[in-house]
Protein backbone atom coordinates (compact mmCIF):
# COMPACT_ATOMS: atom_id res chain seq x y z
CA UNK A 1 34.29 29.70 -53.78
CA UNK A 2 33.76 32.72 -56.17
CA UNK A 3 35.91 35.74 -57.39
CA UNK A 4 36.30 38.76 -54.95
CA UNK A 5 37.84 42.29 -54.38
CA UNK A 6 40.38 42.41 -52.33
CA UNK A 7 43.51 44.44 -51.41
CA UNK A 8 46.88 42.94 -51.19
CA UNK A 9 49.86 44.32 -50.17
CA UNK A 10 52.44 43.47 -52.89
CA UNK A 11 53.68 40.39 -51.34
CA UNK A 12 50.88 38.44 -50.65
CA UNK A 13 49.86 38.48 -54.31
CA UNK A 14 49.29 35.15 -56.04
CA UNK A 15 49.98 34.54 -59.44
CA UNK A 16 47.22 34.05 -61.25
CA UNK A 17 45.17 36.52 -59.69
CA UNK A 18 43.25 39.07 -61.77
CA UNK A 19 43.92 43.15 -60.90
CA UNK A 20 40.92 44.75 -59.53
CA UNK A 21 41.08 47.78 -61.38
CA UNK A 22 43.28 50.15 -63.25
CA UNK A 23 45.96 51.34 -62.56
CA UNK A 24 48.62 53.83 -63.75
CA UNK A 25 52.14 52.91 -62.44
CA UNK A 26 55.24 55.68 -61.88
CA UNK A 27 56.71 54.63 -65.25
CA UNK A 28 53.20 55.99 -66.93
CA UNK A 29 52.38 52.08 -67.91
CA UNK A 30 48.58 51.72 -67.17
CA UNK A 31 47.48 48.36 -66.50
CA UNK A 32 43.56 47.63 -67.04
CA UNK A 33 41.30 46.13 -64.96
CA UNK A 34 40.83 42.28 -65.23
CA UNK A 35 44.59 41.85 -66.47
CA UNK A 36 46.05 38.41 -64.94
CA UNK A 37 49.46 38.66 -62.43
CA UNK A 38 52.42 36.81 -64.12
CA UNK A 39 55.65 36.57 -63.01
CA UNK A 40 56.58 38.79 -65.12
CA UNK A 41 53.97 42.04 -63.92
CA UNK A 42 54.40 41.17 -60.28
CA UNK A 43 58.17 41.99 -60.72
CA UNK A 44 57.03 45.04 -62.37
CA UNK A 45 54.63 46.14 -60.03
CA UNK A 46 57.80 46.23 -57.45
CA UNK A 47 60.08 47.73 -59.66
CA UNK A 48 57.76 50.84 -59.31
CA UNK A 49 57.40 50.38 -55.85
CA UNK A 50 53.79 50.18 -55.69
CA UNK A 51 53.02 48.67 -51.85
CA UNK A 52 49.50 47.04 -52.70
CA UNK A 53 46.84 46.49 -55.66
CA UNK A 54 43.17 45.36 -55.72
CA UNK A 55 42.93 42.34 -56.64
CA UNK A 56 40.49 40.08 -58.06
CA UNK A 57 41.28 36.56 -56.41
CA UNK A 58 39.34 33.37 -55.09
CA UNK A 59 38.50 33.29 -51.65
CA UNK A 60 36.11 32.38 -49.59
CA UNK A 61 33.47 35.95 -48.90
CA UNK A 62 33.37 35.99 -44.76
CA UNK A 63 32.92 38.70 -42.46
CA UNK A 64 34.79 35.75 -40.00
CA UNK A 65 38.38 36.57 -39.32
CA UNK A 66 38.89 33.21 -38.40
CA UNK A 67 38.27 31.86 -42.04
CA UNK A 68 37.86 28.04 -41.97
CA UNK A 69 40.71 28.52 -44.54
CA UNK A 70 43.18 29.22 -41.79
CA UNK A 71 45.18 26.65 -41.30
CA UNK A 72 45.49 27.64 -37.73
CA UNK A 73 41.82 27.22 -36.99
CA UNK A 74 41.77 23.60 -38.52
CA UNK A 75 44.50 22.13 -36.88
CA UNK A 76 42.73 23.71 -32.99
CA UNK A 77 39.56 22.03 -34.78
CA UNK A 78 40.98 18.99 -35.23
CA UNK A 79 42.95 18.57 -32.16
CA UNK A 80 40.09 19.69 -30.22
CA UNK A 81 37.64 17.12 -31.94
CA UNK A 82 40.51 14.31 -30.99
CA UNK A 83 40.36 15.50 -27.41
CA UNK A 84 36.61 15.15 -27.45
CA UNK A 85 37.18 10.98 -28.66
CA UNK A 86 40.16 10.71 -26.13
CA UNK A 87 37.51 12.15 -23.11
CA UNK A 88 34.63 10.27 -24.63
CA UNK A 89 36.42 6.85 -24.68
CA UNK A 90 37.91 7.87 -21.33
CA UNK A 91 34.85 7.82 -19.99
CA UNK A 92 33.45 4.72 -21.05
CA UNK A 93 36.55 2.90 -20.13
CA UNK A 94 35.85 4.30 -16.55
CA UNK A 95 32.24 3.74 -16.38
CA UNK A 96 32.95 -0.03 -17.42
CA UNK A 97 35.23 -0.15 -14.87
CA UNK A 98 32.74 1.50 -12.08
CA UNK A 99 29.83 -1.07 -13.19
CA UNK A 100 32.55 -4.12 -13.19
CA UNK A 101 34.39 -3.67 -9.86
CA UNK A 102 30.68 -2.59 -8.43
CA UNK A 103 29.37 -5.79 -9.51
CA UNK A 104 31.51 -7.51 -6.85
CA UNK A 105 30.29 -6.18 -3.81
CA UNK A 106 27.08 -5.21 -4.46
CA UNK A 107 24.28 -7.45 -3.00
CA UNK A 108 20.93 -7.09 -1.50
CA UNK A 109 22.35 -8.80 1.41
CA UNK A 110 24.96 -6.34 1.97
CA UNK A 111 23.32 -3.48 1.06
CA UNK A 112 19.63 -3.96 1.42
CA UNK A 113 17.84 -1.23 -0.54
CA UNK A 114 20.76 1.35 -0.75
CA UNK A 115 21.01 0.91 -4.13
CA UNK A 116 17.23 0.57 -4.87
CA UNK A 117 16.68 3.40 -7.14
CA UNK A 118 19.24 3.17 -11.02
CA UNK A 119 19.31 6.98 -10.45
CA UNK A 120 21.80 6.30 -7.31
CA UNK A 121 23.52 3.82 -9.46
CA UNK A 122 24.34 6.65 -12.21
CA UNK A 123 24.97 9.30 -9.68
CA UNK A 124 27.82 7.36 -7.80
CA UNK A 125 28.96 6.25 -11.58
CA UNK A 126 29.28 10.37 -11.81
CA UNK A 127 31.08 10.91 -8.68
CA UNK A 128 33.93 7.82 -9.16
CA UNK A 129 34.56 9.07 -12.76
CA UNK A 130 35.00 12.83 -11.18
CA UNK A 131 36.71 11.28 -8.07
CA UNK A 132 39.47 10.19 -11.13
CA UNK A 133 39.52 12.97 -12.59
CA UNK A 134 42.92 13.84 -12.77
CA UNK A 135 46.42 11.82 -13.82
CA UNK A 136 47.66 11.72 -9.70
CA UNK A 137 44.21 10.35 -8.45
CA UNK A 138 43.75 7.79 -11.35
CA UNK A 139 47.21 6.32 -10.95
CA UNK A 140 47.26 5.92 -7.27
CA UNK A 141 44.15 4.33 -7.57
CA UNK A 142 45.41 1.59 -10.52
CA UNK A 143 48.83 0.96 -8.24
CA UNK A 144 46.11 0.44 -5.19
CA UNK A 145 43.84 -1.78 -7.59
CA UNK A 146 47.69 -4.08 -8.61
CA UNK A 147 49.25 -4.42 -5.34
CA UNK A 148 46.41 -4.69 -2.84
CA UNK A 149 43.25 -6.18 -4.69
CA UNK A 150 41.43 -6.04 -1.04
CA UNK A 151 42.43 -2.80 0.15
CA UNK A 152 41.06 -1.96 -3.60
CA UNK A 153 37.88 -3.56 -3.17
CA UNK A 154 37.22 -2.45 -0.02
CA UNK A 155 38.17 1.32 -0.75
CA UNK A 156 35.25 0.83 -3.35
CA UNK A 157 32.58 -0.37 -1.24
CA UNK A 158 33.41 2.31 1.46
CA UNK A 159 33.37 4.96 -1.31
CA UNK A 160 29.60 3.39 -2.25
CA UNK A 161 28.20 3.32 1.11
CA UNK A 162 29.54 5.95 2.69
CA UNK A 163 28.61 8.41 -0.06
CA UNK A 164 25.35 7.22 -0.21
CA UNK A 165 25.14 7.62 3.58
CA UNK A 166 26.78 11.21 3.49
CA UNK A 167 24.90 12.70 0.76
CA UNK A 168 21.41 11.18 2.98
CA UNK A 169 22.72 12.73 5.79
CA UNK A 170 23.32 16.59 3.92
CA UNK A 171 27.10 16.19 4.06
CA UNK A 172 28.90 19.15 2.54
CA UNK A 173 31.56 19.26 -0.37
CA UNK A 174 30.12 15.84 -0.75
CA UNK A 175 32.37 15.46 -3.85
CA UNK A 176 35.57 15.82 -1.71
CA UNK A 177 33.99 13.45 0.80
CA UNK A 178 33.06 11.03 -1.68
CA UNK A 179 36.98 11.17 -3.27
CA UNK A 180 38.21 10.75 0.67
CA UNK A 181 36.39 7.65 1.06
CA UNK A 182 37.89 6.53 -2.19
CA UNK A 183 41.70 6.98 -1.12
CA UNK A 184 41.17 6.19 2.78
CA UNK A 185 43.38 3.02 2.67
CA UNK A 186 45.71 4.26 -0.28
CA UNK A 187 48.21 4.17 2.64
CA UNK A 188 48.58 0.32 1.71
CA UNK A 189 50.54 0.90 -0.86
CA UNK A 190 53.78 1.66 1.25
CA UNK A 191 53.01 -1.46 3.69
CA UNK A 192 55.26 -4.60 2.87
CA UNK A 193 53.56 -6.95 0.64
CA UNK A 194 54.67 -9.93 2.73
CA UNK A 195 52.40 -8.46 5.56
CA UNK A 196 49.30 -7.35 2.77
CA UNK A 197 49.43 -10.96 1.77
CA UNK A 198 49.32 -13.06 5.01
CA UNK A 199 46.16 -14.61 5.42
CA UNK A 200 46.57 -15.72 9.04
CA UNK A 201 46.85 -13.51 12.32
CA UNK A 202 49.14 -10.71 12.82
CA UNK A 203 51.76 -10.23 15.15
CA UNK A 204 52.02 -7.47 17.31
CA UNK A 205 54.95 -6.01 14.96
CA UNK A 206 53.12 -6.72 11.83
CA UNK A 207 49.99 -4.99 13.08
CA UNK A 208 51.76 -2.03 14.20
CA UNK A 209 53.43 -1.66 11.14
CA UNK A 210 50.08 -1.82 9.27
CA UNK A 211 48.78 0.83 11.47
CA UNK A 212 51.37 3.12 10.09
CA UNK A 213 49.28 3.23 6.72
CA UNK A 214 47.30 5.87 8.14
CA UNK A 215 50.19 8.81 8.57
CA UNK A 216 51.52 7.04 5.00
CA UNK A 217 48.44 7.20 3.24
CA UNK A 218 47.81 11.24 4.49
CA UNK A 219 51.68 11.59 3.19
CA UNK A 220 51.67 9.98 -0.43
CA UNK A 221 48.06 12.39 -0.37
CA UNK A 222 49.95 15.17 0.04
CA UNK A 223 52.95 14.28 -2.07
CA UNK A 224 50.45 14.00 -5.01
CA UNK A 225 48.99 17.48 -4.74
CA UNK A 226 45.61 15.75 -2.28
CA UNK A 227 46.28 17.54 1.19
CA UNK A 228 42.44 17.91 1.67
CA UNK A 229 42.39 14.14 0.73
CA UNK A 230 44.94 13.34 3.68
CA UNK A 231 42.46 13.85 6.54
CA UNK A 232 40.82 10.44 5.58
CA UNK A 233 43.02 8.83 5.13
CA UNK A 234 45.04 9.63 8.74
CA UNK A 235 41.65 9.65 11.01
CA UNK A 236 39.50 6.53 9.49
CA UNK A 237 40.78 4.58 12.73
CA UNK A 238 40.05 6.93 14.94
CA UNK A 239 36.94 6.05 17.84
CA UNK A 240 34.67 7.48 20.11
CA UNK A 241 36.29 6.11 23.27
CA UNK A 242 39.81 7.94 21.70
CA UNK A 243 41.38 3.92 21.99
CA UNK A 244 41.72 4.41 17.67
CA UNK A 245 44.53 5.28 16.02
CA UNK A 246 46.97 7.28 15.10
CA UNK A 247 46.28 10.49 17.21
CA UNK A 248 43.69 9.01 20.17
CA UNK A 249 41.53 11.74 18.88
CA UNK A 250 37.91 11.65 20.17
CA UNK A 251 36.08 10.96 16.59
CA UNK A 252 32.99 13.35 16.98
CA UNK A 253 35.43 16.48 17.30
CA UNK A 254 36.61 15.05 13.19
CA UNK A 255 33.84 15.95 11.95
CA UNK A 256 30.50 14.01 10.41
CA UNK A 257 32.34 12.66 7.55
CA UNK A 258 35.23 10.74 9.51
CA UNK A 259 32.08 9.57 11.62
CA UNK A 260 30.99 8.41 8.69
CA UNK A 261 34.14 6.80 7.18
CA UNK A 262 34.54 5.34 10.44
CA UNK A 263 31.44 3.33 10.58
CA UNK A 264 31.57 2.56 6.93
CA UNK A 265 35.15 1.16 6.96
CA UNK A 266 33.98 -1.31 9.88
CA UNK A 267 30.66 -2.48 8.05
CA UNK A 268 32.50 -3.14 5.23
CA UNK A 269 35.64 -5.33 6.93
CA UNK A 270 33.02 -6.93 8.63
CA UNK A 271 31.21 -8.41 5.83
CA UNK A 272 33.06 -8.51 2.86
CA UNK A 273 35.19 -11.82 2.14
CA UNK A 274 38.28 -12.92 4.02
CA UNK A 275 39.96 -15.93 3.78
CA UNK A 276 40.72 -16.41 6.87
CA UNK A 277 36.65 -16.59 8.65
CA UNK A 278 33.03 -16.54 7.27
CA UNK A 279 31.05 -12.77 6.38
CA UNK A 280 29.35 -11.50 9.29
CA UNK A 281 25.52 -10.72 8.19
CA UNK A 282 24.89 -7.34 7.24
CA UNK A 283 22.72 -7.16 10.29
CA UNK A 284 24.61 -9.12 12.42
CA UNK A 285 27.71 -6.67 11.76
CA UNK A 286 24.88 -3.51 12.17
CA UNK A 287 24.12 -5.14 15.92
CA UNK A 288 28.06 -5.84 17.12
CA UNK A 289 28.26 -1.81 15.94
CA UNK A 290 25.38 -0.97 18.18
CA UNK A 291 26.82 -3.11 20.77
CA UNK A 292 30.08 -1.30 20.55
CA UNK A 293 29.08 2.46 21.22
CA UNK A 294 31.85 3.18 23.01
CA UNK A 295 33.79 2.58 19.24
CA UNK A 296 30.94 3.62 16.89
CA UNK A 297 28.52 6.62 16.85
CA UNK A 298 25.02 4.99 17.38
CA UNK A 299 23.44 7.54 15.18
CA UNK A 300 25.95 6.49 12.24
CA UNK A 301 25.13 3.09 12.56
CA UNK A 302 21.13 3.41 13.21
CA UNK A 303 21.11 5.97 10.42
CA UNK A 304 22.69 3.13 7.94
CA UNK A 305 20.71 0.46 9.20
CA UNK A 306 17.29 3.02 8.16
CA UNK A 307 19.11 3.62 4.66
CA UNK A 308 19.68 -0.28 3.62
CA UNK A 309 16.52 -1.44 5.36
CA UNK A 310 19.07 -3.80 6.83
CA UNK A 311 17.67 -3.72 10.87
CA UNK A 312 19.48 -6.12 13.32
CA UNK A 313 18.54 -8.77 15.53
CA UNK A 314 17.38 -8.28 18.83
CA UNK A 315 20.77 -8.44 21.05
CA UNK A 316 19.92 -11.37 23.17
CA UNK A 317 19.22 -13.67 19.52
CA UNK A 318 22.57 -12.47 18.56
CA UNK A 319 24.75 -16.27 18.30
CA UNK A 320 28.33 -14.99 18.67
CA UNK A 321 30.56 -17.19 21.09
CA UNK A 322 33.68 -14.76 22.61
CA UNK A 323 36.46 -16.25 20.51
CA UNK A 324 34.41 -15.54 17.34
CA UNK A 325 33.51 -12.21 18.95
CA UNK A 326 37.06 -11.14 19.11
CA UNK A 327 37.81 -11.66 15.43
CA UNK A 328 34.70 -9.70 14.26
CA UNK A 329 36.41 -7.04 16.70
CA UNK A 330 39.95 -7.04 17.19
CA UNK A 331 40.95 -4.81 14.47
CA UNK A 332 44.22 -6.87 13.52
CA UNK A 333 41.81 -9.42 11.74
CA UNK A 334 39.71 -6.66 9.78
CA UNK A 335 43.21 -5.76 8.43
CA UNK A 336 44.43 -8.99 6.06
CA UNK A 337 41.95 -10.84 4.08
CA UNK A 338 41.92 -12.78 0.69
CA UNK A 339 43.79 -11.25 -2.69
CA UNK A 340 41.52 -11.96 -4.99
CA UNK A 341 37.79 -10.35 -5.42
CA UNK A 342 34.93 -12.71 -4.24
């Protein structure tokens, strides 16, 4: 701080501060340079209507017109610098929560060498924390994470490999891709618990009514502001042979994304826990895909095999008896599994 010239209109004078120079009022009083502002002069300097002096006063010298004296200025400062902690410990709560939840489904026997390099790690770590980047997104994806610890689970490991398998395979807007993936079973959350919980087969009802989480997940998508989202989450059912669901559409015509999605999903029911039958292999599920390419796109599913350096066994060494067959296949099984993570 140090002394300074400045000019004040009359009322911003403070008392205490020194004049500037001399002046010569209307009344004839002169008043000398250096003379301290009472009270007492400040009501005189309005009696003879004089609209501003030079002062002498203590003040910061700053060609800045936003002085760090503003009051203004500090409190944006400060609120800004609190933002800053709130982000900052925002994102370390979500990166501990990327690394925890990854932690349970990631396995060199699932996924081979997908994960080989810690740069692929940090770059999906990226993409989930962006995937949550707003208030609608995160809390849909905490309600998923309370009611349906599977669907939750799952939605993970289908965001994992199927970015990792879209951005391989040059897929475009890969961010938006990689957020569809996340939310392509948020449609669970409107399906009755009673059915999200069985662990044993589902009726015909049942099943039909968790089919339905398809149109519901595309719908709570667009209710929350997500309508590019909703495409995911209505067309991750849909096959090659148009028998998915809920449109029959013929899956190449969707697009290389829901190609991918759709392969994905089915690797990942296929070997993840369920409480109600033992994992399938990761190569064992990669073969039954194969087998099935009148459902799957054999490019999908060769081009995943290549990426985990998972390949599968020769067809005819493939041990899978036709009741054991249908629950790796019928699509009612792939639906309920345990609630809690493996």
């Amino acid at each position: 701080m140090k002394l300074i010239l400045k000019r004040k209109r009359i009322q911003d004078i403070l008392l205490g501060d020194f004049l500037g120079s001399d002046i010569v009022l209307a009344d004839k009083t002169k008043l000398d340079k250096g003379t301290v502002i009472t009270a007492a002069l400040l009501e005189q300097l309005k009696h003879n209507r004089v609209p501003s002096v030079i002062v002498e006063t203590a003040e910061e010298e700053t060609s800045d017109p936003f002085s760090k004296t503003d009051r203004l200025q500090q409190m944006i400062l400060q609120l800004q610098e609190k933002e800053m902690d709130h982000q900052a410990t925002y994102k370390r709560s979500m990166e501990k929560h990327f690394y925890t939840n990854l932690s349970y489904i990631a396995f060199e026997y699932r996924y081979g060498k997908l994960l080989y390099e810690e740069e692929s790690i940090r770059f999906l770590k990226d993409l989930y924390i962006k995937s949550l980047k707003t208030m609608g997104r995160s809390s849909l994806w905490h309600m998923l994470e309370q009611r349906d610890p599977y669907a939750f689970i799952h939605s993970m490991d289908v965001f994992v490999i199927g970015t990792m398998l879209a951005y391989h395979m040059n897929v475009v807007q890969l961010e938006l891709c990689a957020t569809g993936y996340l939310f392509h079973d948020i449609g669970k959350l409107d399906i009755p618990r009673e059915i999200l919980d069985k662990t044993t087969s589902l009726t015909k009802e049942e099943y039909e009514i968790v089919q339905t989480h398809t149109v519901k997940g595309e719908t709570l998508l667009h209710q929350a502001g997500e309508p590019l989202l909703g495409r995911y989450a209505r067309s991750h059912h849909e096959r090659l042979n148009r028998q998915g669901y809920p449109d029959g559409a013929y899956l190449p015509e969707l697009g290389v994304d829901l190609q991918i999605l759709a392969v994905v999903d089915t690797f990942s029911a296929l070997t993840l826990s369920r409480t109600y039958r033992e994992v399938l292999p990761a190569a064992e599920a990669i073969q039954l895909m194969l087998e099935m390419s009148e459902a799957y796109p054999k490019k999908i599913v060769k081009k995943l095999a290549q990426l985990m350096h998972i390949f599968p066994n020769d067809k005819k060494t493939l041990q899978l008896d036709d009741v054991m067959l249908d629950k790796y296949t019928n699509e009612s099984y792939m639906e309920i599994g345990w609630k809690q993570k493996p």
